[in-house]
N, C-alpha and C. Protein backbone atom coordinates (compact mmCIF):
# COMPACT_ATOMS: atom_id res chain seq x y z
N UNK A 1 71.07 31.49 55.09
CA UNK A 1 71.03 31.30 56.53
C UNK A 1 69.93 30.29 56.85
N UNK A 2 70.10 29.50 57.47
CA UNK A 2 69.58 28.36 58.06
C UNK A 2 68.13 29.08 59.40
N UNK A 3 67.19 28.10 59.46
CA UNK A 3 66.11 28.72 60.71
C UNK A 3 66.62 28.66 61.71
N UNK A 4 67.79 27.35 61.96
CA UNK A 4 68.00 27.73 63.19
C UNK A 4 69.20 28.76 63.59
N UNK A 5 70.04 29.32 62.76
CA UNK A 5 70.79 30.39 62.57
C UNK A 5 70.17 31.72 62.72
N UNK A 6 68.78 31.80 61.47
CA UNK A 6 67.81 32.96 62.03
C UNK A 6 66.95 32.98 63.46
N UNK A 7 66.50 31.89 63.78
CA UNK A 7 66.10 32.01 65.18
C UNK A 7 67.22 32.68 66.17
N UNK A 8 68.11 31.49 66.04
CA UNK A 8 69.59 32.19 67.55
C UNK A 8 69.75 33.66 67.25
N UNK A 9 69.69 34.41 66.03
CA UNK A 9 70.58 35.72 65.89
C UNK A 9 69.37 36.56 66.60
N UNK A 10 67.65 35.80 66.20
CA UNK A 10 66.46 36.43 66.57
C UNK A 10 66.74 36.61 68.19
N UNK A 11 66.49 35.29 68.51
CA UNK A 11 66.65 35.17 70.05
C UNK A 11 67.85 35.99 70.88
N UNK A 12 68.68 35.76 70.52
CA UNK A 12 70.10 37.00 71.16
C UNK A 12 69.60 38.21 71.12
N UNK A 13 69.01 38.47 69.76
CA UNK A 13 68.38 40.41 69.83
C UNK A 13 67.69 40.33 70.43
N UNK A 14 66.17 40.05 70.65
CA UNK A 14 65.21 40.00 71.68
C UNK A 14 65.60 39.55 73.17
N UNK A 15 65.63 38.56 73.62
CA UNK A 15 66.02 38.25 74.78
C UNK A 15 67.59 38.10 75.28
N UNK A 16 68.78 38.53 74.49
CA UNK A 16 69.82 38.81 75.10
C UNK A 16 70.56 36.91 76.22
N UNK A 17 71.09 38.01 77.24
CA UNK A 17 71.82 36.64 77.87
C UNK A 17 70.18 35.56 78.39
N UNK A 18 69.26 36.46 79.02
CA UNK A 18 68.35 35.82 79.43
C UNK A 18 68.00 34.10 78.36
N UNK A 19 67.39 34.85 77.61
CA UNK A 19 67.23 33.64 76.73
C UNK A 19 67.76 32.32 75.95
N UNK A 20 69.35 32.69 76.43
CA UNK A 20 70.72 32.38 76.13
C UNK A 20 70.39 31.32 77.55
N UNK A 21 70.03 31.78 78.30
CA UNK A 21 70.21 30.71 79.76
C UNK A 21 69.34 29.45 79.58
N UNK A 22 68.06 30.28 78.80
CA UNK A 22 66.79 29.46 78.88
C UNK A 22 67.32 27.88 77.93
N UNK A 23 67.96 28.40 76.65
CA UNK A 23 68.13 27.38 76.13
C UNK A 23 69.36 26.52 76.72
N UNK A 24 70.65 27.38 77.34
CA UNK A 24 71.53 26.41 77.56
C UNK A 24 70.56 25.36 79.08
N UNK A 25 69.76 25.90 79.65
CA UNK A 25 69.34 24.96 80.88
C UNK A 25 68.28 23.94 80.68
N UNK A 26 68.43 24.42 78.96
CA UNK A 26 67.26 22.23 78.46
C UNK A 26 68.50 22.00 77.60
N UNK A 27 69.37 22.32 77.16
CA UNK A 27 70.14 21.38 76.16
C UNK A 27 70.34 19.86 76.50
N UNK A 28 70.65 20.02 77.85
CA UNK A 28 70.52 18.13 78.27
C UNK A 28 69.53 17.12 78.25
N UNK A 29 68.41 18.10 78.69
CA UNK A 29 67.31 17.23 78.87
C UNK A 29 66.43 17.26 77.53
N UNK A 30 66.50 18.05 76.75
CA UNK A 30 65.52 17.92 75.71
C UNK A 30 66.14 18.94 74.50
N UNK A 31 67.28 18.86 74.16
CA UNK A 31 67.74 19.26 72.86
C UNK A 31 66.98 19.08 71.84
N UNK A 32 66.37 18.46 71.49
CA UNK A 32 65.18 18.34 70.44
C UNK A 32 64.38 19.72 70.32
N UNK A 33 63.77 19.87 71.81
CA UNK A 33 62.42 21.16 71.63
C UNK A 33 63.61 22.15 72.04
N UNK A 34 64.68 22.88 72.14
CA UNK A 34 65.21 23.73 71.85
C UNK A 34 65.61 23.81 70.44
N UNK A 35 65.67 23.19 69.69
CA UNK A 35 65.79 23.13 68.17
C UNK A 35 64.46 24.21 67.32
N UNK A 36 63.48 23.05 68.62
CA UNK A 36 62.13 23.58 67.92
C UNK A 36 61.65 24.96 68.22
N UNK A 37 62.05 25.58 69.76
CA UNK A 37 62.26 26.77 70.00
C UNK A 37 62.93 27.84 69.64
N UNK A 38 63.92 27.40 69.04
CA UNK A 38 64.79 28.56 67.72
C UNK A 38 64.42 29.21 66.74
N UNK A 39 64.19 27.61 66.00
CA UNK A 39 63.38 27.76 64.38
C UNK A 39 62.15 28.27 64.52
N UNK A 40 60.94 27.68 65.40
CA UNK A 40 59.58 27.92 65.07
C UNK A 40 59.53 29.40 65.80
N UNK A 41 59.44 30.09 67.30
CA UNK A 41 59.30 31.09 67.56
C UNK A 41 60.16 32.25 67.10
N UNK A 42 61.39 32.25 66.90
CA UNK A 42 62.47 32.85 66.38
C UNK A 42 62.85 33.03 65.28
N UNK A 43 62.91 32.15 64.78
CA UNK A 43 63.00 31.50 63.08
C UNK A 43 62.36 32.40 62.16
N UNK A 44 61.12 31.58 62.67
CA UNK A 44 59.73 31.92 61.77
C UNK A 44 59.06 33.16 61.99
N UNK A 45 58.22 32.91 63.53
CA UNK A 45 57.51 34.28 63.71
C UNK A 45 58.08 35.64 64.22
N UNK A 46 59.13 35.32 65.12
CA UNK A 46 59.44 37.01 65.62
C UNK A 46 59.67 37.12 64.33
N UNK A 47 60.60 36.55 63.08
CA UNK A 47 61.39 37.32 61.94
C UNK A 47 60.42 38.00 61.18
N UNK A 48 59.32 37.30 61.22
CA UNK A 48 58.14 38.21 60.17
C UNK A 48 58.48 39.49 59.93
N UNK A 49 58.02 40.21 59.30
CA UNK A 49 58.06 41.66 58.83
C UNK A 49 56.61 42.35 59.30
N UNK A 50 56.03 41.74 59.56
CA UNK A 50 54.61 42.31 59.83
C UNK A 50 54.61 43.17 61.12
N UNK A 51 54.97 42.86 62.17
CA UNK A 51 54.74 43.73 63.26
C UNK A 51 56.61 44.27 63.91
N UNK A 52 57.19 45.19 64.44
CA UNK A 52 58.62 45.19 64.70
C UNK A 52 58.05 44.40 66.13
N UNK A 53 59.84 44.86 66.80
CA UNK A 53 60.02 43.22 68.09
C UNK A 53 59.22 44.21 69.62
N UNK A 54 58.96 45.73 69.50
CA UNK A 54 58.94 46.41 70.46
C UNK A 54 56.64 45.88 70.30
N UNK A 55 56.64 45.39 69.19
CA UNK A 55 55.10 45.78 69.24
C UNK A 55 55.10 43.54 69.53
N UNK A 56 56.18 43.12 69.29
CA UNK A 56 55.55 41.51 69.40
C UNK A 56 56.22 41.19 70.82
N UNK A 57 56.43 41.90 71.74
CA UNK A 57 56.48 41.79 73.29
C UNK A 57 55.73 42.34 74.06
N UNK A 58 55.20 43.25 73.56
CA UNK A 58 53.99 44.02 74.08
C UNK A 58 52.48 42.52 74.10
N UNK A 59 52.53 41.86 72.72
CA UNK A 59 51.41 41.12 72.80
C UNK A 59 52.36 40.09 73.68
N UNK A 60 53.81 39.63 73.86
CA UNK A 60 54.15 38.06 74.37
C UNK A 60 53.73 38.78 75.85
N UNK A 61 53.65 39.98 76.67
CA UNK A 61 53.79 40.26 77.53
C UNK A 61 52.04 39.96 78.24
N UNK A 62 51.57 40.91 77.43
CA UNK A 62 50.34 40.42 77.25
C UNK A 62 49.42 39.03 77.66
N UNK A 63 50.03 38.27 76.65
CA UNK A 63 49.23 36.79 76.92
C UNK A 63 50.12 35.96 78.08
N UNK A 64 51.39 36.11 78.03
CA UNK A 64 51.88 35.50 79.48
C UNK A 64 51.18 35.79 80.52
N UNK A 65 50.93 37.32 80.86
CA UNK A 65 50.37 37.94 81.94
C UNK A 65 49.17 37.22 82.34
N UNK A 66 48.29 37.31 81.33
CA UNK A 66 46.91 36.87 81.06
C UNK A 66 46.75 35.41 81.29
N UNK A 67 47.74 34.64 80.92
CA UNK A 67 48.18 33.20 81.36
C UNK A 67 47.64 32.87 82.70
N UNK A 68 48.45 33.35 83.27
CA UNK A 68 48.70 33.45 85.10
C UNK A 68 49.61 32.41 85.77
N UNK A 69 50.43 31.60 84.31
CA UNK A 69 50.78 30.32 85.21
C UNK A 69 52.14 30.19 84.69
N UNK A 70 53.11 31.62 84.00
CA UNK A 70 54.54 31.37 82.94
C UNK A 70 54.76 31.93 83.62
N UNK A 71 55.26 32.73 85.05
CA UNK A 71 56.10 33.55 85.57
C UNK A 71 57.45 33.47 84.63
N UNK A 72 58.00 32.10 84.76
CA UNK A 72 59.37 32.40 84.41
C UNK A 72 59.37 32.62 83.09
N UNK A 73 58.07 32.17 82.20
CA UNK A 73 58.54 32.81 81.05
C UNK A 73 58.11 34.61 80.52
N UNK A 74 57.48 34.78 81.65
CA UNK A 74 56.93 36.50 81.78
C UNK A 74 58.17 36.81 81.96
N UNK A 75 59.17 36.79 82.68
CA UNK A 75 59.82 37.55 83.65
C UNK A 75 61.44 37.49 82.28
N UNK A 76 61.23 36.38 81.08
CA UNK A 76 62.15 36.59 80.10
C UNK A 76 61.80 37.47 79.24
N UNK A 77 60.22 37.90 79.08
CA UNK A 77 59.99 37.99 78.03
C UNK A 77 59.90 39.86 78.73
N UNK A 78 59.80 39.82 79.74
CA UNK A 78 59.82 41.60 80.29
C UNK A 78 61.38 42.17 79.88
N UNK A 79 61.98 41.25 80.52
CA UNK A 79 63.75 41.42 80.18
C UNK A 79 63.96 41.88 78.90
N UNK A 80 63.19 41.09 77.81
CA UNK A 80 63.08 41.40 76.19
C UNK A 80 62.63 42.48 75.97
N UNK A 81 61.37 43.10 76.10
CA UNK A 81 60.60 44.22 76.23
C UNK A 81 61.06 44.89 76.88
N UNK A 82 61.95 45.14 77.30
CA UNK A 82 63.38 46.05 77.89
C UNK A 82 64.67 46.61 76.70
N UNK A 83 65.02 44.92 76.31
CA UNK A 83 65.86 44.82 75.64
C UNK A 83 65.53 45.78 74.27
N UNK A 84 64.46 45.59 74.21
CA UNK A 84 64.04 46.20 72.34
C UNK A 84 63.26 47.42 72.58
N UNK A 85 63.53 47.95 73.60
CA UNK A 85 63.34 49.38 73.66
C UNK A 85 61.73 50.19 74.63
N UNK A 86 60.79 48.69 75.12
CA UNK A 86 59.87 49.00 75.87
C UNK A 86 60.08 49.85 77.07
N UNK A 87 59.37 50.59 77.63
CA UNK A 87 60.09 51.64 78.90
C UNK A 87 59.03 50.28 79.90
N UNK A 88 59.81 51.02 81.81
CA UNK A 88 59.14 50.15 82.59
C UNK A 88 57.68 50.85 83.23
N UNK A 89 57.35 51.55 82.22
CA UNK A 89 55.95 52.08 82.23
C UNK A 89 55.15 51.76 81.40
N UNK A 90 55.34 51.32 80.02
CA UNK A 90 54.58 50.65 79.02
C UNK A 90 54.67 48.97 79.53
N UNK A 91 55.42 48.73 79.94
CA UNK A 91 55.53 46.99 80.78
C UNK A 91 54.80 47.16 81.79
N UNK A 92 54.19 48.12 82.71
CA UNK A 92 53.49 48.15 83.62
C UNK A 92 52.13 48.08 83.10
N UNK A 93 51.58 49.44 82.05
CA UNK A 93 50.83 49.25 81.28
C UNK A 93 49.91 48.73 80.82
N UNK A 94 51.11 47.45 80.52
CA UNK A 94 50.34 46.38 79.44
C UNK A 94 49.88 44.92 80.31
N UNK A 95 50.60 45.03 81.66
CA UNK A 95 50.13 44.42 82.50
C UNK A 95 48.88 45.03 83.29
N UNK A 96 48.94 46.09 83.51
CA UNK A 96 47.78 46.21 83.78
C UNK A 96 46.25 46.68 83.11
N UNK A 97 46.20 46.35 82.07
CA UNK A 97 45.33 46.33 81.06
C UNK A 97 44.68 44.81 81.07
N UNK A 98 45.59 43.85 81.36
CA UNK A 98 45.15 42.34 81.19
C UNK A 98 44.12 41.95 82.95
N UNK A 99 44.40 42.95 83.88
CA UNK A 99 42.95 42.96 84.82
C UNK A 99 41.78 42.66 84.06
N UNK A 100 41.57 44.11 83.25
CA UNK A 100 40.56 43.90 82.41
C UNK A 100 39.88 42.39 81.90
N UNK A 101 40.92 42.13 81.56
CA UNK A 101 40.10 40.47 80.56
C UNK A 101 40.78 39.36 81.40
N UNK A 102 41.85 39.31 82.51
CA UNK A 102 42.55 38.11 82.70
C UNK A 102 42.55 38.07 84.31
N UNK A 103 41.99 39.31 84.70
CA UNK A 103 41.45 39.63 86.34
C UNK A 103 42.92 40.09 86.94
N UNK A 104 42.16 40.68 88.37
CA UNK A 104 43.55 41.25 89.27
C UNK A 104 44.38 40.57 89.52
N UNK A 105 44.32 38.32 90.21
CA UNK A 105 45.32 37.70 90.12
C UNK A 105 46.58 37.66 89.27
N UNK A 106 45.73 37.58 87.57
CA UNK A 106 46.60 37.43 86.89
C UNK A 106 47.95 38.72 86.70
N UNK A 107 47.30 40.10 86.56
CA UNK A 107 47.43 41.56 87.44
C UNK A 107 49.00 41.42 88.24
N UNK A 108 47.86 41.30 89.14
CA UNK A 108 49.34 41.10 90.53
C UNK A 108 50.45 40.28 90.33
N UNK A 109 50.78 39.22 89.81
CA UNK A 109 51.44 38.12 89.61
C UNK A 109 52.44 38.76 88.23
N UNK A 110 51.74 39.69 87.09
CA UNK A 110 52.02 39.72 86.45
C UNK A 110 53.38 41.45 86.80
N UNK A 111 52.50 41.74 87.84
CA UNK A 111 53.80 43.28 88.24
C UNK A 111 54.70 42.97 89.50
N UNK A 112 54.26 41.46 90.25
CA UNK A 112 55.73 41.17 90.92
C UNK A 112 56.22 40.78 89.80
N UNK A 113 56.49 39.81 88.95
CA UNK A 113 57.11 39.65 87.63
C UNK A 113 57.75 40.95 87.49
N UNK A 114 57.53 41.93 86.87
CA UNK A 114 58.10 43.22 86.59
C UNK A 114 58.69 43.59 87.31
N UNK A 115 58.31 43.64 88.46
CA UNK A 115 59.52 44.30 89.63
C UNK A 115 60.50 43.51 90.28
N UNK A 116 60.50 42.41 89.80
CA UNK A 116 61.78 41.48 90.15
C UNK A 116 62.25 41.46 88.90
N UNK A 117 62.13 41.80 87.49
CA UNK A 117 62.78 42.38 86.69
C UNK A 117 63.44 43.60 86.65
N UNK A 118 62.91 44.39 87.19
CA UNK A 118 62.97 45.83 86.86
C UNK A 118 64.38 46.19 88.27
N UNK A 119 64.31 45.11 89.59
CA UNK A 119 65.49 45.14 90.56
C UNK A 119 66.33 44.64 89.68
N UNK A 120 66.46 43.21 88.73
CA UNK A 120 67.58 42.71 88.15
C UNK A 120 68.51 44.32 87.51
N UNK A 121 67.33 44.18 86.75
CA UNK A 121 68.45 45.71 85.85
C UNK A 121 68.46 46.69 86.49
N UNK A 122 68.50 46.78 87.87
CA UNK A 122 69.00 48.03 88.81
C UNK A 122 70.59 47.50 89.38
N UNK A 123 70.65 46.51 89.31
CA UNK A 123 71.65 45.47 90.18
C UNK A 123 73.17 46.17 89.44
C-alpha cells in the first residue's frame, strides 16, 4: 500500500465525510499540498502505533484550541474526536483545560467550535 493510499483509508476513519470535503475543496487550487496532506499527516503520523486515534485527537483538539486562529480546522478535527469514539464531554474537557495555558479567548472560541459541531450531529 502506497502513503497516499494509507493516508486516504487514515483520513476516511478519522475524519469521515468531513475531511473528504476538506480535500475535495483544494483539489483545484493546490493538488500538490493535498498530496502532502494524505501522506505526511495520515500516511505517516496518525498511522503510527504509538498512541490509538481516540488519544491523537484529544492532543489535535488540544493544540487547535490553544491555536485560537483554526476554527475550521477545530471544528474537523471535533467531528473526528466524535468519529473515533470521544464523548461531547471529553471534547468539552479538553477544551477547557487549554484556558489554563492558551487563556479564556482561546476557551470560548474553542466551545462555540464544539457546539456548532455538536448541533451538526443533532441535525
Amino acid at each position: 500500500m502506497t502513503r497516499y493510499e494509507q493516508g486516504w483509508n487514515k483520513l476516511e476513519e478519522i475524519d469521515g465525510q468531513a475531511g473528504v470535503n476538506v480535500v475535495e475543496s483544494l483539489k483545484d487550487i493546490a493538488p500538490d499540498f493535498v498530496e502532502y496532506l494524505i501522506e505526511f499527516p495520515f500516511g505517516d503520523i496518525y498511522s503510527r502505533p504509538g498512541l490509538d486515534l481516540k488519544s491523537r485527537e484529544v492532543a489535535t483538539i488540544a493544540a487547535l484550541t490553544a491555536m485560537g486562529t483554526a476554527a475550521p480546522q477545530l471544528k474537523v478535527h471535533i467531528h473526528a474526536g466524535l468519529n473515533v469514539g470521544l464523548s461531547r464531554e471529553e471534547i468539552i474537557e479538553v477544551i477547557m483545560q487549554m484556558a489554563v495555558y492558551a487563556g479564556f479567548p482561546a476557551a470560548l472560541n474553542g466551545i462555540f467550535a464544539a457546539k456548532e459541531v455538536f448541533a451538526e450531529h443533532d441535525e
